[in-house]
PDB file of N, CA and C in Angstrom:
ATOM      1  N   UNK A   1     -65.841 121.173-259.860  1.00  0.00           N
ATOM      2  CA  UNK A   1     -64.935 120.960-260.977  1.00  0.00           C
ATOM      3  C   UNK A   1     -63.914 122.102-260.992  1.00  0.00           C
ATOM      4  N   UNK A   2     -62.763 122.042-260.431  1.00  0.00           N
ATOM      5  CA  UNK A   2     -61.530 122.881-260.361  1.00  0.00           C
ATOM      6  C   UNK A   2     -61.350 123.093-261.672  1.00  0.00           C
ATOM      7  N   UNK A   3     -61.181 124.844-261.369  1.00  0.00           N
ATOM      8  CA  UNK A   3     -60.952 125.453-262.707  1.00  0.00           C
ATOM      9  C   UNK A   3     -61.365 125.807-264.024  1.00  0.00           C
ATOM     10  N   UNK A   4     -62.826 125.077-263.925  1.00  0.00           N
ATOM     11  CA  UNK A   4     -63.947 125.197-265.074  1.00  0.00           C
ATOM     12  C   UNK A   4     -64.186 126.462-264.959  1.00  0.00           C
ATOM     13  N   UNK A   5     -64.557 127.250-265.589  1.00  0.00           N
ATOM     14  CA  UNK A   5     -65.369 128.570-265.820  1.00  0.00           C
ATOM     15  C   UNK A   5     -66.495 127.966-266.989  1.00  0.00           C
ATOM     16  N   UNK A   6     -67.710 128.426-266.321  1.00  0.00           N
ATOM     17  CA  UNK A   6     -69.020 128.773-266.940  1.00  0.00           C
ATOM     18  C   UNK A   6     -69.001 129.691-267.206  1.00  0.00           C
ATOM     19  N   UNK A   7     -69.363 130.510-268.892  1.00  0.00           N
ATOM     20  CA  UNK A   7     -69.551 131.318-269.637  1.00  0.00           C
ATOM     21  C   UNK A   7     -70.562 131.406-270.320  1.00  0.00           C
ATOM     22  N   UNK A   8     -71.136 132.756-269.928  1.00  0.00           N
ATOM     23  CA  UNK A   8     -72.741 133.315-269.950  1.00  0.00           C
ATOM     24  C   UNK A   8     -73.290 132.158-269.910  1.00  0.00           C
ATOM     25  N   UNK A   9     -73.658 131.288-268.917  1.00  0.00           N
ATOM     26  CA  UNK A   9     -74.816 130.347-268.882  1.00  0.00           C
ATOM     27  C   UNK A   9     -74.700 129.482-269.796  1.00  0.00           C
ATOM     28  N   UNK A  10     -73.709 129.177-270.711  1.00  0.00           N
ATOM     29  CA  UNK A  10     -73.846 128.340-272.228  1.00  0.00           C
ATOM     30  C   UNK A  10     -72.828 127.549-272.306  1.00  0.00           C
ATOM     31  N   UNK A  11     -71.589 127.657-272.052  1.00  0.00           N
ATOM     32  CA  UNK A  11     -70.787 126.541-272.387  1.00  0.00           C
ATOM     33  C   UNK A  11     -69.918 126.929-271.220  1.00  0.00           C
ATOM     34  N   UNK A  12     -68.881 125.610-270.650  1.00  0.00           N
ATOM     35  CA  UNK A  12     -67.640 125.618-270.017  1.00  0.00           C
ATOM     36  C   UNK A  12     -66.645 125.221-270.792  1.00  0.00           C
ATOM     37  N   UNK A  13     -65.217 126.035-270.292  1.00  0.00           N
ATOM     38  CA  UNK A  13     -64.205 126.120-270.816  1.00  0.00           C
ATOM     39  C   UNK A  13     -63.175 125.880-269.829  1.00  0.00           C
ATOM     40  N   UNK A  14     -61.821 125.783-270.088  1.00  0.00           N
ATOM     41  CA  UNK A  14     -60.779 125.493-269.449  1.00  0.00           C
ATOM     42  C   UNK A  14     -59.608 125.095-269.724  1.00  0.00           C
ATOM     43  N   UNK A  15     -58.521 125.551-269.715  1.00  0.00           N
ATOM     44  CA  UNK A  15     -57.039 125.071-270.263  1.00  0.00           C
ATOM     45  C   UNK A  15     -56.222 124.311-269.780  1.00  0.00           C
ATOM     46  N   UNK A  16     -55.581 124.160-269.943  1.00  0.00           N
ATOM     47  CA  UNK A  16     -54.241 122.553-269.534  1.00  0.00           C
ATOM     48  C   UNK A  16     -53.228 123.281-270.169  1.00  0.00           C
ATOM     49  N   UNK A  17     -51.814 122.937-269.139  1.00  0.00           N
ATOM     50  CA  UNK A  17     -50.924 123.142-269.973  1.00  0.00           C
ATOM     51  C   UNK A  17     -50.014 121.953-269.942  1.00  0.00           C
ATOM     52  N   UNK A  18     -48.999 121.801-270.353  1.00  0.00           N
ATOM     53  CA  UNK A  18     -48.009 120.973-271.082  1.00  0.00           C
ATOM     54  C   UNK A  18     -46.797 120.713-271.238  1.00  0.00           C
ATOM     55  N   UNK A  19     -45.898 119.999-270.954  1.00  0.00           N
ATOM     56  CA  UNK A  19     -44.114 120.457-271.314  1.00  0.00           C
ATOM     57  C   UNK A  19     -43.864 120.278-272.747  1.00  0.00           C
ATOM     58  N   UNK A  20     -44.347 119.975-273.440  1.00  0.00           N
ATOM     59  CA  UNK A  20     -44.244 119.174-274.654  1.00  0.00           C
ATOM     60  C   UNK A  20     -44.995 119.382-275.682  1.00  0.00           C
ATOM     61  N   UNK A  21     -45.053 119.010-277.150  1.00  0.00           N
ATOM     62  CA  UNK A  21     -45.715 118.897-278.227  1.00  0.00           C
ATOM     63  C   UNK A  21     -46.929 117.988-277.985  1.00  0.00           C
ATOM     64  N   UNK A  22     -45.837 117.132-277.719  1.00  0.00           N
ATOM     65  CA  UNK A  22     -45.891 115.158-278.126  1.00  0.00           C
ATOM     66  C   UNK A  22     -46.987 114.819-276.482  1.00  0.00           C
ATOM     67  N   UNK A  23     -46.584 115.543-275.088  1.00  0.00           N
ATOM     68  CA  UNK A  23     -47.723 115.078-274.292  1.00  0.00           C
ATOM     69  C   UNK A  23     -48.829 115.945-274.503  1.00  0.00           C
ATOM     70  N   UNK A  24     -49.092 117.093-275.403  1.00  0.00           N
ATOM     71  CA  UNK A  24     -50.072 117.827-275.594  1.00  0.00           C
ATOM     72  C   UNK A  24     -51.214 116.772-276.307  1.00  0.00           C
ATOM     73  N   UNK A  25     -50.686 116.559-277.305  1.00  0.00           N
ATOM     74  CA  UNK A  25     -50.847 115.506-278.612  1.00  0.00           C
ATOM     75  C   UNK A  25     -51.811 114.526-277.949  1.00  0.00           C
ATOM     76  N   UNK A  26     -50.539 113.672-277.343  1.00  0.00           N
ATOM     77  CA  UNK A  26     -51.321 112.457-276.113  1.00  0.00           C
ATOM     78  C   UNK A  26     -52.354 113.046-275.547  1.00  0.00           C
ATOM     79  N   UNK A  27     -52.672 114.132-274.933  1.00  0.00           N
ATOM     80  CA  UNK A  27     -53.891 114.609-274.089  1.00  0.00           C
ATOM     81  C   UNK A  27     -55.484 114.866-274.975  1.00  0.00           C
ATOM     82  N   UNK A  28     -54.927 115.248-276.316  1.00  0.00           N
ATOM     83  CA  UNK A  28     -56.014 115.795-277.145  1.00  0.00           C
ATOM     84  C   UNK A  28     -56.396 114.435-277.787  1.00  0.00           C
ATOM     85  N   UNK A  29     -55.641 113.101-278.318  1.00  0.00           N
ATOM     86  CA  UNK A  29     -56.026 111.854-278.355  1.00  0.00           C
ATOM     87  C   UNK A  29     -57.156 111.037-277.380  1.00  0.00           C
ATOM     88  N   UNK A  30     -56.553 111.273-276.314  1.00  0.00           N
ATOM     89  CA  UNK A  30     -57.072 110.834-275.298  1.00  0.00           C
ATOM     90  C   UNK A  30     -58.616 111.916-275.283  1.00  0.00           C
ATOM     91  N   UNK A  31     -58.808 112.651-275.475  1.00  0.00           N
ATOM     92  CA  UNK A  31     -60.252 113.230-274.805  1.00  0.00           C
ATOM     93  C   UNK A  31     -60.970 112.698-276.616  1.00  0.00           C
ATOM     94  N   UNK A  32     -60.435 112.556-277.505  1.00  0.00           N
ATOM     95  CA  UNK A  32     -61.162 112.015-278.350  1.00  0.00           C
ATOM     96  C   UNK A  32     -61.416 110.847-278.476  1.00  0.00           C
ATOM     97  N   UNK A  33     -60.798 110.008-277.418  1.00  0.00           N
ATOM     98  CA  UNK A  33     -61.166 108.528-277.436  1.00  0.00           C
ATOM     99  C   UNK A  33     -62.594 108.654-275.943  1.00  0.00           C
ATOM    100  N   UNK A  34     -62.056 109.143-275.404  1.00  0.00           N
ATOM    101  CA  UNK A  34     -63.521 109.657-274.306  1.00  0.00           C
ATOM    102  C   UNK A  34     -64.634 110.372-274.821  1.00  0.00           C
ATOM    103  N   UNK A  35     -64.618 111.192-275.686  1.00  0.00           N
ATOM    104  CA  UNK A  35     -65.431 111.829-276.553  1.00  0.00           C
ATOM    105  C   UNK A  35     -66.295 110.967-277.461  1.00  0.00           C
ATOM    106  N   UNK A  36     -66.139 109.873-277.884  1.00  0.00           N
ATOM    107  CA  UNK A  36     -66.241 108.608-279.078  1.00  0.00           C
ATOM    108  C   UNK A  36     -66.928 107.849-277.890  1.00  0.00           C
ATOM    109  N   UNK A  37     -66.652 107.513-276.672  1.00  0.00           N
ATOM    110  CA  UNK A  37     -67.428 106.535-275.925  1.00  0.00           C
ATOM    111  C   UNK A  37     -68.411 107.444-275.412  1.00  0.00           C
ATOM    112  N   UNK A  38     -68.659 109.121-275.241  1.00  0.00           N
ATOM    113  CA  UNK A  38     -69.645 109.736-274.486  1.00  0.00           C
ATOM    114  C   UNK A  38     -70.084 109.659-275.498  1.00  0.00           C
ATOM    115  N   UNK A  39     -70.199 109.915-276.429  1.00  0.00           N
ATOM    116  CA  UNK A  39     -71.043 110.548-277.735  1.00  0.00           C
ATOM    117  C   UNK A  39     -71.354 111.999-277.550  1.00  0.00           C
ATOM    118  N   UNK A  40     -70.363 112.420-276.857  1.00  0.00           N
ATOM    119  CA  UNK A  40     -70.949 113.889-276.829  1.00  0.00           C
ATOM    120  C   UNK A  40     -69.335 114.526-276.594  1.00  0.00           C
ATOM    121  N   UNK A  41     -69.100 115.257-278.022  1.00  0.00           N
ATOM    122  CA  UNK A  41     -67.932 116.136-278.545  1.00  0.00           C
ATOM    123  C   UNK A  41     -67.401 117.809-278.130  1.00  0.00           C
ATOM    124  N   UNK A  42     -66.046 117.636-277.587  1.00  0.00           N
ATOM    125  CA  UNK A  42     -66.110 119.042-277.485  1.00  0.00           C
ATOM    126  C   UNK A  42     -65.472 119.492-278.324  1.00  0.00           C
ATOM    127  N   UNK A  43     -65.314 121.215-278.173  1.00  0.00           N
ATOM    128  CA  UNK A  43     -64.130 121.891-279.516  1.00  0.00           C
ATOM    129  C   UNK A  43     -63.574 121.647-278.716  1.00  0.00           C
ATOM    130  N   UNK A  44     -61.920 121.849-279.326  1.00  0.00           N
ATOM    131  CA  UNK A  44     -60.832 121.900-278.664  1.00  0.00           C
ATOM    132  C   UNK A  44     -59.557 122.780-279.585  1.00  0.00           C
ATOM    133  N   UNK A  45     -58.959 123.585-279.246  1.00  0.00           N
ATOM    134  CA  UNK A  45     -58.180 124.729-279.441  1.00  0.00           C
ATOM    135  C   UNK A  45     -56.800 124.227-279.001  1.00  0.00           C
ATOM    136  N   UNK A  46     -55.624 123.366-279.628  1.00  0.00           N
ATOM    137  CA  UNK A  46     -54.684 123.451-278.664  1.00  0.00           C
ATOM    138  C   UNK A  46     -53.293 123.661-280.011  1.00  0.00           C
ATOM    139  N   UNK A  47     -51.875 124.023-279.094  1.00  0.00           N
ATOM    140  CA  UNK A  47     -50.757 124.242-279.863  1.00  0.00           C
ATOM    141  C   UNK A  47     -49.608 123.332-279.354  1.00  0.00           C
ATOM    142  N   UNK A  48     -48.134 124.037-279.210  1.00  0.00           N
ATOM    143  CA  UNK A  48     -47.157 123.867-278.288  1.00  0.00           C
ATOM    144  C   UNK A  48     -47.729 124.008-277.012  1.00  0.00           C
ATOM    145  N   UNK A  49     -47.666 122.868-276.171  1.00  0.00           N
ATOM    146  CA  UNK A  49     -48.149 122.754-274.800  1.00  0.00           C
ATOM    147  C   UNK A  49     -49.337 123.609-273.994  1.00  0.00           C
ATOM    148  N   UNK A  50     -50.186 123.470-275.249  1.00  0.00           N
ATOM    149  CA  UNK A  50     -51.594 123.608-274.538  1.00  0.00           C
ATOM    150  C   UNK A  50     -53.238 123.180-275.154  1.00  0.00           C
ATOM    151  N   UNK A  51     -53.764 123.021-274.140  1.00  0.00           N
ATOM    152  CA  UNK A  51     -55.589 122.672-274.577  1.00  0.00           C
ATOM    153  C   UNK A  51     -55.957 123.914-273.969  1.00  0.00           C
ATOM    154  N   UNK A  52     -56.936 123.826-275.148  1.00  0.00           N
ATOM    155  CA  UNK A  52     -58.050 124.446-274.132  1.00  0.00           C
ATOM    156  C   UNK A  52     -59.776 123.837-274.821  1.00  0.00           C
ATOM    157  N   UNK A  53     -60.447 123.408-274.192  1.00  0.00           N
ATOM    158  CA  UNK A  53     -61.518 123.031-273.910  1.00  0.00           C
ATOM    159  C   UNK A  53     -62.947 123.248-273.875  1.00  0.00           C
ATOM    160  N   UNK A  54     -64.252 123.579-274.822  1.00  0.00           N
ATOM    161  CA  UNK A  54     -64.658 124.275-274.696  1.00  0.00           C
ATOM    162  C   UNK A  54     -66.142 122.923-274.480  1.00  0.00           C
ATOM    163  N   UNK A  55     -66.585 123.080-273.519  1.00  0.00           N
ATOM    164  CA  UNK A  55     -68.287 121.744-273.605  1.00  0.00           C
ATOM    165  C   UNK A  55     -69.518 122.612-273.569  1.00  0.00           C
ATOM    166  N   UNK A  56     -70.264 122.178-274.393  1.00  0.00           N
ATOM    167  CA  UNK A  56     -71.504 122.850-274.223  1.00  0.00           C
ATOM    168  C   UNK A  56     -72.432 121.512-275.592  1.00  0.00           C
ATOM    169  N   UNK A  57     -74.030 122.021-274.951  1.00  0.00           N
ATOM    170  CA  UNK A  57     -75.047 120.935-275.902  1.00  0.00           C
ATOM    171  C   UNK A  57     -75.379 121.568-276.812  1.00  0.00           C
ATOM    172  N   UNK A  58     -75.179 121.044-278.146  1.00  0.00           N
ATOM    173  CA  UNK A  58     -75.316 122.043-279.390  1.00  0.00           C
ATOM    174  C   UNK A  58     -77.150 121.480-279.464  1.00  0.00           C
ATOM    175  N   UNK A  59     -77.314 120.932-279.498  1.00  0.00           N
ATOM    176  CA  UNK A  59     -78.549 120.453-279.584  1.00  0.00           C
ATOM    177  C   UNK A  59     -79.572 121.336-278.840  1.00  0.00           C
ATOM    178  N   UNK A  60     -79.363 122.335-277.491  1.00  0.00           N
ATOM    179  CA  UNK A  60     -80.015 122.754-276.780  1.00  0.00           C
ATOM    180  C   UNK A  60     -79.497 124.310-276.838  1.00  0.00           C
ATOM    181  N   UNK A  61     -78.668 124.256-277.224  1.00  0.00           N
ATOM    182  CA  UNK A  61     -77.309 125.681-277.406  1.00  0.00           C
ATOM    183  C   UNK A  61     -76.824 126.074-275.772  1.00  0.00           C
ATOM    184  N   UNK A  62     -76.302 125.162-275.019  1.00  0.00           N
ATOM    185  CA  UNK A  62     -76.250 125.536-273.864  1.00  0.00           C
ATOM    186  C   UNK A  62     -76.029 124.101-272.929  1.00  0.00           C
ATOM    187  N   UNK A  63     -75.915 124.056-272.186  1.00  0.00           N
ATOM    188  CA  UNK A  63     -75.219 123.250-270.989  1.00  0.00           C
ATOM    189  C   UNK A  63     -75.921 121.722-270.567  1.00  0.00           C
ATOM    190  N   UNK A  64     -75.679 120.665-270.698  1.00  0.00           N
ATOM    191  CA  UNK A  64     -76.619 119.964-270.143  1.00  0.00           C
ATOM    192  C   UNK A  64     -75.846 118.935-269.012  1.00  0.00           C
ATOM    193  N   UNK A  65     -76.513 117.767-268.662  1.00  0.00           N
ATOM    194  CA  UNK A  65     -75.452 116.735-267.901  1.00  0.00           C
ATOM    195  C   UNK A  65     -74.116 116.418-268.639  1.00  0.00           C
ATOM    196  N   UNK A  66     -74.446 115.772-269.562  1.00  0.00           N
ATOM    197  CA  UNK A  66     -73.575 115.336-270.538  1.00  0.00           C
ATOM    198  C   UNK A  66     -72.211 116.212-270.708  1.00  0.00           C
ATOM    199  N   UNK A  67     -72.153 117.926-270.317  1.00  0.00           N
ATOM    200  CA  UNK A  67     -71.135 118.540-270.677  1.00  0.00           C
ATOM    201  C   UNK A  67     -70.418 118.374-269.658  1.00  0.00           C
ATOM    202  N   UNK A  68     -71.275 118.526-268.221  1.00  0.00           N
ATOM    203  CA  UNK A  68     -70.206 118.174-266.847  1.00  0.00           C
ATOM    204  C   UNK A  68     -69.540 116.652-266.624  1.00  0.00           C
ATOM    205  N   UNK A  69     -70.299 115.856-267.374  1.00  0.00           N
ATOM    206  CA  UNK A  69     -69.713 114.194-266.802  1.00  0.00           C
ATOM    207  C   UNK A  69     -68.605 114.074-268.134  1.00  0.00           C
ATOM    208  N   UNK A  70     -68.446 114.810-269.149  1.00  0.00           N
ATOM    209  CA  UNK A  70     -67.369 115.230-269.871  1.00  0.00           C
ATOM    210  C   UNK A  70     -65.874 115.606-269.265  1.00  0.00           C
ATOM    211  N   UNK A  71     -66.475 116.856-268.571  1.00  0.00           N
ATOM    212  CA  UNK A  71     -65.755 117.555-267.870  1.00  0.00           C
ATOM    213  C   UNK A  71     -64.486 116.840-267.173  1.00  0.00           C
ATOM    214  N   UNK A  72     -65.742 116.061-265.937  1.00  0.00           N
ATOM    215  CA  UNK A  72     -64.999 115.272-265.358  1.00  0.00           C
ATOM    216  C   UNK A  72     -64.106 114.328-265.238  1.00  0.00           C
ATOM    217  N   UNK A  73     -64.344 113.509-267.001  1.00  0.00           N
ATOM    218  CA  UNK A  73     -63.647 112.638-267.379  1.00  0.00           C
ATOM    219  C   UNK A  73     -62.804 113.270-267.824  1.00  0.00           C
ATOM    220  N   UNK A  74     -62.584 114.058-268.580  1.00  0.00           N
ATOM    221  CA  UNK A  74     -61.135 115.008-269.325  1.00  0.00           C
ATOM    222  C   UNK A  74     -60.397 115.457-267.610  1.00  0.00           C
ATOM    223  N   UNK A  75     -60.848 115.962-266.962  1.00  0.00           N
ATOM    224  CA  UNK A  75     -59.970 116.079-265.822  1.00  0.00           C
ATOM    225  C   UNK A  75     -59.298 115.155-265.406  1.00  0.00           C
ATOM    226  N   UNK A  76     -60.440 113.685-265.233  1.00  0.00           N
ATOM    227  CA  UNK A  76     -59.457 112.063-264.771  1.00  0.00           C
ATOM    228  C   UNK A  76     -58.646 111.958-265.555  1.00  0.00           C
ATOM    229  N   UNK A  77     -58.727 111.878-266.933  1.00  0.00           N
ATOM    230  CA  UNK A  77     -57.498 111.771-267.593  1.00  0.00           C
ATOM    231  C   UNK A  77     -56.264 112.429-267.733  1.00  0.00           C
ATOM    232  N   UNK A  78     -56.558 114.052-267.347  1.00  0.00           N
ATOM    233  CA  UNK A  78     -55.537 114.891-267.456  1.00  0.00           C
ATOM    234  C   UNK A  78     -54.987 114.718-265.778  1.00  0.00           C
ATOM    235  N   UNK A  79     -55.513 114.426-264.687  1.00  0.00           N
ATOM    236  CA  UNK A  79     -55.044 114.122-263.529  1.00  0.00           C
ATOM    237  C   UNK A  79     -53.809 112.416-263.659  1.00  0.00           C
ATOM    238  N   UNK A  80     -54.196 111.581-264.598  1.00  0.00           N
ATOM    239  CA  UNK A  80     -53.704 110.177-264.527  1.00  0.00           C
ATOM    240  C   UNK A  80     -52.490 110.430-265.564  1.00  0.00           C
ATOM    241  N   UNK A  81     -51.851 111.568-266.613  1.00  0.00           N
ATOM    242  CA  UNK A  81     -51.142 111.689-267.195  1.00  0.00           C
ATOM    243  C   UNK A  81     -50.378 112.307-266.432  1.00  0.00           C
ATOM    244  N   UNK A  82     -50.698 113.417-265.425  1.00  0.00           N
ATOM    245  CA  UNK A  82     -49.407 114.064-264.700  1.00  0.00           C
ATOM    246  C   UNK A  82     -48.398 113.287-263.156  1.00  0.00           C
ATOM    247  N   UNK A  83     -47.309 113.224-263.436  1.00  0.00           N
ATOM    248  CA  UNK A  83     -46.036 112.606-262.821  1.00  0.00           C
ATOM    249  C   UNK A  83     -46.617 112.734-261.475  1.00  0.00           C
ATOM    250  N   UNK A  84     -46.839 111.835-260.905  1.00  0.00           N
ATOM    251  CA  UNK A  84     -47.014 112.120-259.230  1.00  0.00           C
ATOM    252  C   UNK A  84     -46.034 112.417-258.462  1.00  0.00           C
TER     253      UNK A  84
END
C-alpha cells in the first residue's frame, strides 16, 4: 500500500492532496460512501486541498483486516478521480 505509514503498531495514516475545495469535498464524500458499505469508519482531517486519513479498529485499539481492505479502497477511489 503506497504511502501508508503504520504508526506505533496502531493505526495507518496518509494524505492526498488536491487542486481544489470542491475535488477535496468529492474525495471525502466518496470515502464516506465506502465507509457506509465497509462498516468500518475512518477519521478524516481535511481543508483547502487536502485529506488526510487516519484507519485503525477501535474495537481492538489497533489494526485489523478491515483497516487495510479500507485502505485499499480509498486508494481505488483516489487513483479513479485523478486525470490520466
Amino acid at each position: 500500500m503506497p504511502d501508508w505509514r503504520v504508526i506505533e503498531e496502531h493505526h495507518l495514516e496518509k494524505s492526498y492532496i488536491f487542486p481544489d475545495f470542491k475535488s477535496t469535498l468529492e474525495f471525502i464524500n466518496g470515502i464516506g460512501e465506502v465507509a457506509e458499505q465497509e462498516g468500518h469508519h475512518p477519521d478524516l482531517c481535511f481543508g483547502w486541498g487536502y485529506v488526510k486519513i487516519t484507519l485503525y479498529t477501535h474495537k481492538i485499539a489497533g489494526l485489523s483486516e478491515s483497516d487495510f481492505i479500507l485502505a485499499a479502497k480509498v486508494d481505488e477511489l483516489f487513483s479513479k478521480r485523478q486525470p490520466a
